[in-house]
Each structure stands twice: as C-alpha cells, then as structure tokens.
N, C-alpha and C. Protein backbone atom coordinates (compact mmCIF):
# COMPACT_ATOMS: atom_id res chain seq x y z
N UNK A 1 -143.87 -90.82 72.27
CA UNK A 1 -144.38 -89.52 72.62
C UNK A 1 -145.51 -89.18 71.66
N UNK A 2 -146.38 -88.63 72.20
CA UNK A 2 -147.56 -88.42 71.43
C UNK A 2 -147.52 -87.04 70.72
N UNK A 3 -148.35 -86.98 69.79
CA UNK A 3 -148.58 -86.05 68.91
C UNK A 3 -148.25 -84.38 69.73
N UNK A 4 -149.71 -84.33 70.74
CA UNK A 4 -149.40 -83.18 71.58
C UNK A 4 -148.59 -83.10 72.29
N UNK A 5 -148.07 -83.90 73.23
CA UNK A 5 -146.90 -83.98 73.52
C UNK A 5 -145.50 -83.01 73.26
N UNK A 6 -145.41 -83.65 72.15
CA UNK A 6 -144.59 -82.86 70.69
C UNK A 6 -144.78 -81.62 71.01
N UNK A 7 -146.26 -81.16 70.42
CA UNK A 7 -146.31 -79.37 70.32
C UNK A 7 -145.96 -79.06 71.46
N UNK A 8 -146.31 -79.72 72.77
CA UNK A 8 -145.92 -79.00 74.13
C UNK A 8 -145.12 -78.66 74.32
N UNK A 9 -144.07 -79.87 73.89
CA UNK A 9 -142.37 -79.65 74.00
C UNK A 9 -141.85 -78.62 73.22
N UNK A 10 -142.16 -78.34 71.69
CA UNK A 10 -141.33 -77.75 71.08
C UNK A 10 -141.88 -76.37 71.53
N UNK A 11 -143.36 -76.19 72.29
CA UNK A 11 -143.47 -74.93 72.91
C UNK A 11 -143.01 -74.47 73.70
N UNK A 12 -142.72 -75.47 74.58
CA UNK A 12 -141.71 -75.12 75.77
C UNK A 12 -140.49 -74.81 75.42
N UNK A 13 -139.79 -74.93 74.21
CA UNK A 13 -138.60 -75.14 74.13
C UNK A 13 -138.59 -73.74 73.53
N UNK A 14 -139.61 -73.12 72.69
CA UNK A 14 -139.69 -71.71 71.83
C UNK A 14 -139.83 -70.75 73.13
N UNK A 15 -140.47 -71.01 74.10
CA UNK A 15 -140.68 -70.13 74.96
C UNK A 15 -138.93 -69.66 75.69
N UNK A 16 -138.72 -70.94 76.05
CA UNK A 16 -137.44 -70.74 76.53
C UNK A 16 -136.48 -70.03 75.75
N UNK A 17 -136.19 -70.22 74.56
CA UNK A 17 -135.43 -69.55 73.46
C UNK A 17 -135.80 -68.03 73.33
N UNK A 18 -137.15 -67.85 73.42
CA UNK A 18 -138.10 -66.50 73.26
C UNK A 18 -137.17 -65.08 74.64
N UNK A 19 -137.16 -66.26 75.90
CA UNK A 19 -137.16 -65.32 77.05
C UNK A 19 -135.23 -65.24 77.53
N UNK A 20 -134.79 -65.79 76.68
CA UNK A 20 -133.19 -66.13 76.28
C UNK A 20 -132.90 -64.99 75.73
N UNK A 21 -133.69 -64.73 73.96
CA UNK A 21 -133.40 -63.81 73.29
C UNK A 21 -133.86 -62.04 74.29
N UNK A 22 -134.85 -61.92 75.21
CA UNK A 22 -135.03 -61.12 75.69
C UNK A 22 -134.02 -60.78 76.77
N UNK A 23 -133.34 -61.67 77.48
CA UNK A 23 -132.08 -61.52 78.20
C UNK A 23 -130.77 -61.09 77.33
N UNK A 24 -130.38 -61.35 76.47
CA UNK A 24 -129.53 -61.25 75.87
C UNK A 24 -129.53 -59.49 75.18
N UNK A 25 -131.15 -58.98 74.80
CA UNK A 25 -131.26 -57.65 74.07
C UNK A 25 -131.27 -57.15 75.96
N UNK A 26 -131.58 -57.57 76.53
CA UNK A 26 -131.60 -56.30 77.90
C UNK A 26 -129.72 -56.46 78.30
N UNK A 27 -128.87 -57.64 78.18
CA UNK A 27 -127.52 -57.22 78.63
C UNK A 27 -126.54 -56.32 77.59
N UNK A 28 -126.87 -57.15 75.99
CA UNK A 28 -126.22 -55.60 75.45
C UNK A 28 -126.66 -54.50 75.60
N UNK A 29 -128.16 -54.02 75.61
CA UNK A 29 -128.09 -52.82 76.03
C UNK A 29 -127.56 -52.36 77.11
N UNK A 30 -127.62 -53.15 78.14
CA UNK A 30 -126.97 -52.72 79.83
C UNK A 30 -125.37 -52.61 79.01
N UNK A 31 -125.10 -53.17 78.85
CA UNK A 31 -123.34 -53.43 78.34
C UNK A 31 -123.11 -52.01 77.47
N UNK A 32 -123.88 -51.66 76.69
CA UNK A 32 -123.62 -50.36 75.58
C UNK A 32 -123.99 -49.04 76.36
N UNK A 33 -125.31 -49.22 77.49
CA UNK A 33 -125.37 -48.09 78.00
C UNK A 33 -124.31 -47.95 79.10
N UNK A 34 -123.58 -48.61 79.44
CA UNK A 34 -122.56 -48.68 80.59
C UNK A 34 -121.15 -47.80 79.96
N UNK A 35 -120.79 -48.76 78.78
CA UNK A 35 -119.48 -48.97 78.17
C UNK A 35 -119.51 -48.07 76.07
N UNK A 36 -120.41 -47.07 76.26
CA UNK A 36 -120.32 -46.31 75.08
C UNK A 36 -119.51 -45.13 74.58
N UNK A 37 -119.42 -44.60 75.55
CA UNK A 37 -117.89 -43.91 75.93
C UNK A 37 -116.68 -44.32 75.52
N UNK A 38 -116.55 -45.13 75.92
CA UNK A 38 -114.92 -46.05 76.29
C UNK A 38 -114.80 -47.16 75.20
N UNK A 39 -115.98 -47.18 74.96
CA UNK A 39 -115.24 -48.09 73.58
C UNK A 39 -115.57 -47.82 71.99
N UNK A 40 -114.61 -48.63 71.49
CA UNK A 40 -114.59 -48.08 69.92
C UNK A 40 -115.97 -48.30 69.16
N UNK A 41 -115.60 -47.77 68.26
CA UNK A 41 -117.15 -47.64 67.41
C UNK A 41 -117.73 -49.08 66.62
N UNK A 42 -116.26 -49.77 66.25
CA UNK A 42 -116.89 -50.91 65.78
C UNK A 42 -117.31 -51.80 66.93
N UNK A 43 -116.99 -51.55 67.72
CA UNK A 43 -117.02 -52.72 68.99
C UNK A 43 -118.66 -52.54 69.46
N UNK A 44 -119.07 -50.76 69.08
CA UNK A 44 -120.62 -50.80 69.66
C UNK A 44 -121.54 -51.36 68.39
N UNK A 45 -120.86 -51.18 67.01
CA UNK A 45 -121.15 -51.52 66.03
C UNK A 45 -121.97 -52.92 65.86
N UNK A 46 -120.98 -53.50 66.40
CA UNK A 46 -121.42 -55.08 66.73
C UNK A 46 -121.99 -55.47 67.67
N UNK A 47 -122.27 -54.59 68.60
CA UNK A 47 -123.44 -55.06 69.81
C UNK A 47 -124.84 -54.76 69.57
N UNK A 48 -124.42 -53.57 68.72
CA UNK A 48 -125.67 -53.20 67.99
C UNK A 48 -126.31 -54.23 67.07
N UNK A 49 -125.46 -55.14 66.03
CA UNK A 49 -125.61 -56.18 65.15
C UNK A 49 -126.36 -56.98 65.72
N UNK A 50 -125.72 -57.65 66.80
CA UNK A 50 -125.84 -58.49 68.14
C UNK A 50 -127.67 -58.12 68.39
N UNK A 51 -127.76 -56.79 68.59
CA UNK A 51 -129.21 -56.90 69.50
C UNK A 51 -129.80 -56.71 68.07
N UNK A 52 -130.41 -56.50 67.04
CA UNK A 52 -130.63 -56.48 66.32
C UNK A 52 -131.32 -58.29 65.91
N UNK A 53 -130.56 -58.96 65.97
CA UNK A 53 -130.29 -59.97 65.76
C UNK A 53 -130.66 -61.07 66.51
N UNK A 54 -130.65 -60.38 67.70
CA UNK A 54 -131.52 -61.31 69.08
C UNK A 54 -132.43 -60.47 69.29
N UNK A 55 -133.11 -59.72 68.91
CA UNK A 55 -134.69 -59.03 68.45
C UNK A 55 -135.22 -59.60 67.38
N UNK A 56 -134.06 -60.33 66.35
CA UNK A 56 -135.12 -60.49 65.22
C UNK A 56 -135.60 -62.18 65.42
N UNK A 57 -134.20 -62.92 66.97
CA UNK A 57 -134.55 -64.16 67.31
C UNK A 57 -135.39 -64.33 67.96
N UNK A 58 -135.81 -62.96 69.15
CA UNK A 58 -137.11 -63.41 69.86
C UNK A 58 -138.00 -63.11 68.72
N UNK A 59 -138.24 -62.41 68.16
CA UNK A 59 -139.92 -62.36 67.12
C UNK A 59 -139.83 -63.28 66.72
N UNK A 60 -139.40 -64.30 65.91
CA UNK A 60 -139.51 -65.04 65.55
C UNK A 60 -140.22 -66.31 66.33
N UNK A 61 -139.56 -66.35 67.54
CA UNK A 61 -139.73 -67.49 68.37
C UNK A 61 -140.87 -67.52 68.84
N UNK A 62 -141.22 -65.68 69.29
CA UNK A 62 -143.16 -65.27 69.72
C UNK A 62 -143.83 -66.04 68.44
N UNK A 63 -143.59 -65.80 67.29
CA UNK A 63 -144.18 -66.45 66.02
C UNK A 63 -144.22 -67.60 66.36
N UNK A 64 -143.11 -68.41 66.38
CA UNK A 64 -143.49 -69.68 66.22
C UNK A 64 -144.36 -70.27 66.82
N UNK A 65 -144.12 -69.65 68.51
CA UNK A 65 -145.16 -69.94 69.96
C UNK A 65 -146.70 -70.04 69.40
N UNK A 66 -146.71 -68.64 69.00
CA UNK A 66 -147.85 -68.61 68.57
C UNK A 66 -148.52 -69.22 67.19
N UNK A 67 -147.98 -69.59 66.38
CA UNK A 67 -147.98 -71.01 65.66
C UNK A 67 -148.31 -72.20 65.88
N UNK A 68 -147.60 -72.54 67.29
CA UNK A 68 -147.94 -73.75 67.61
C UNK A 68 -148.79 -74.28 68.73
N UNK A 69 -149.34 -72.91 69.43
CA UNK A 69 -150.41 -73.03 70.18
C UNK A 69 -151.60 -73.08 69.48
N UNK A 70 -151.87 -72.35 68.02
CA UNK A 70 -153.13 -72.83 67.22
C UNK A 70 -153.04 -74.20 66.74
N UNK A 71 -151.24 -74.41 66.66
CA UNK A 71 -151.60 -75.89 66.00
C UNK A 71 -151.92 -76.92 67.29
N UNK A 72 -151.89 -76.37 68.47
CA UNK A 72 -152.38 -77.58 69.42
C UNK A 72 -153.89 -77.08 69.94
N UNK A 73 -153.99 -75.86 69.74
CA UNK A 73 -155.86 -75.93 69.70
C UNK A 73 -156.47 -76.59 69.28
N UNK A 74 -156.48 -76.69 67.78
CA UNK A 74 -156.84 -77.51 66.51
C UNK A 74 -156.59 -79.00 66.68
N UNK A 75 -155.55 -79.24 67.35
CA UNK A 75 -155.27 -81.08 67.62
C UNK A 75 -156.38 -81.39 68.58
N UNK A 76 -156.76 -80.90 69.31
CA UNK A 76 -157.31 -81.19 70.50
C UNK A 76 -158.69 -81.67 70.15
C-alpha cells in the first residue's frame, strides 16, 4: 500500500469515527431529553460524562481529518 493510500485510509477511518462520535452525542441527548425526569441524578450524571466525552472524541477526530488532509496535500 502506498504512501497516500495510507492517508486515505486513515482518513476514511477518522471520518467514520468523527460521524460515530456525532451519533452517539445526538442519542444521549435524545436519551436524557426523553428520560430526565425518571431517572436518578447519577445515572444523568454519566450521560452527561458520556457526551462530554464523545464531543471531546469527535473534535479530536475533525483535528486529526484535518491534519491529514494537509498531510496528503503536501504528498501530492
């Protein structure tokens, strides 16, 4: 596998991870705005943790994307 290749893949693979972490912050919120009422405080506590946490996984992953699309500009 070739050099670009590589960046393609691991871009493809950040993107996918990127639009993962954005599914995951839209179902806990669906899940907390549904179920905030009815459940205990630590339980929202930790969904809260949860999206927090898969917000700080998609930025990251936009970062990397965008990381590695300059680094395959530059290969080219």
């Amino acid at each position: 596998m070739g050099r670009l290749d590589r960046i393609k893949a691991e871009i493809s693979f950040h993107e996918k991870m990127f639009f993962t972490a954005i599914a995951m912050i839209l179902g806990l919120l669906g899940w907390a705005a549904n179920n905030y009422r009815s459940t205990d405080a630590v339980v929202l506590f930790l969904a809260t943790t949860g999206l927090i946490g898969a917000a700080g996984f998609g930025v990251w992953n936009y970062k990397k994307v965008k990381q590695l699309l300059e680094k395959l500009e530059n290969a080219e």
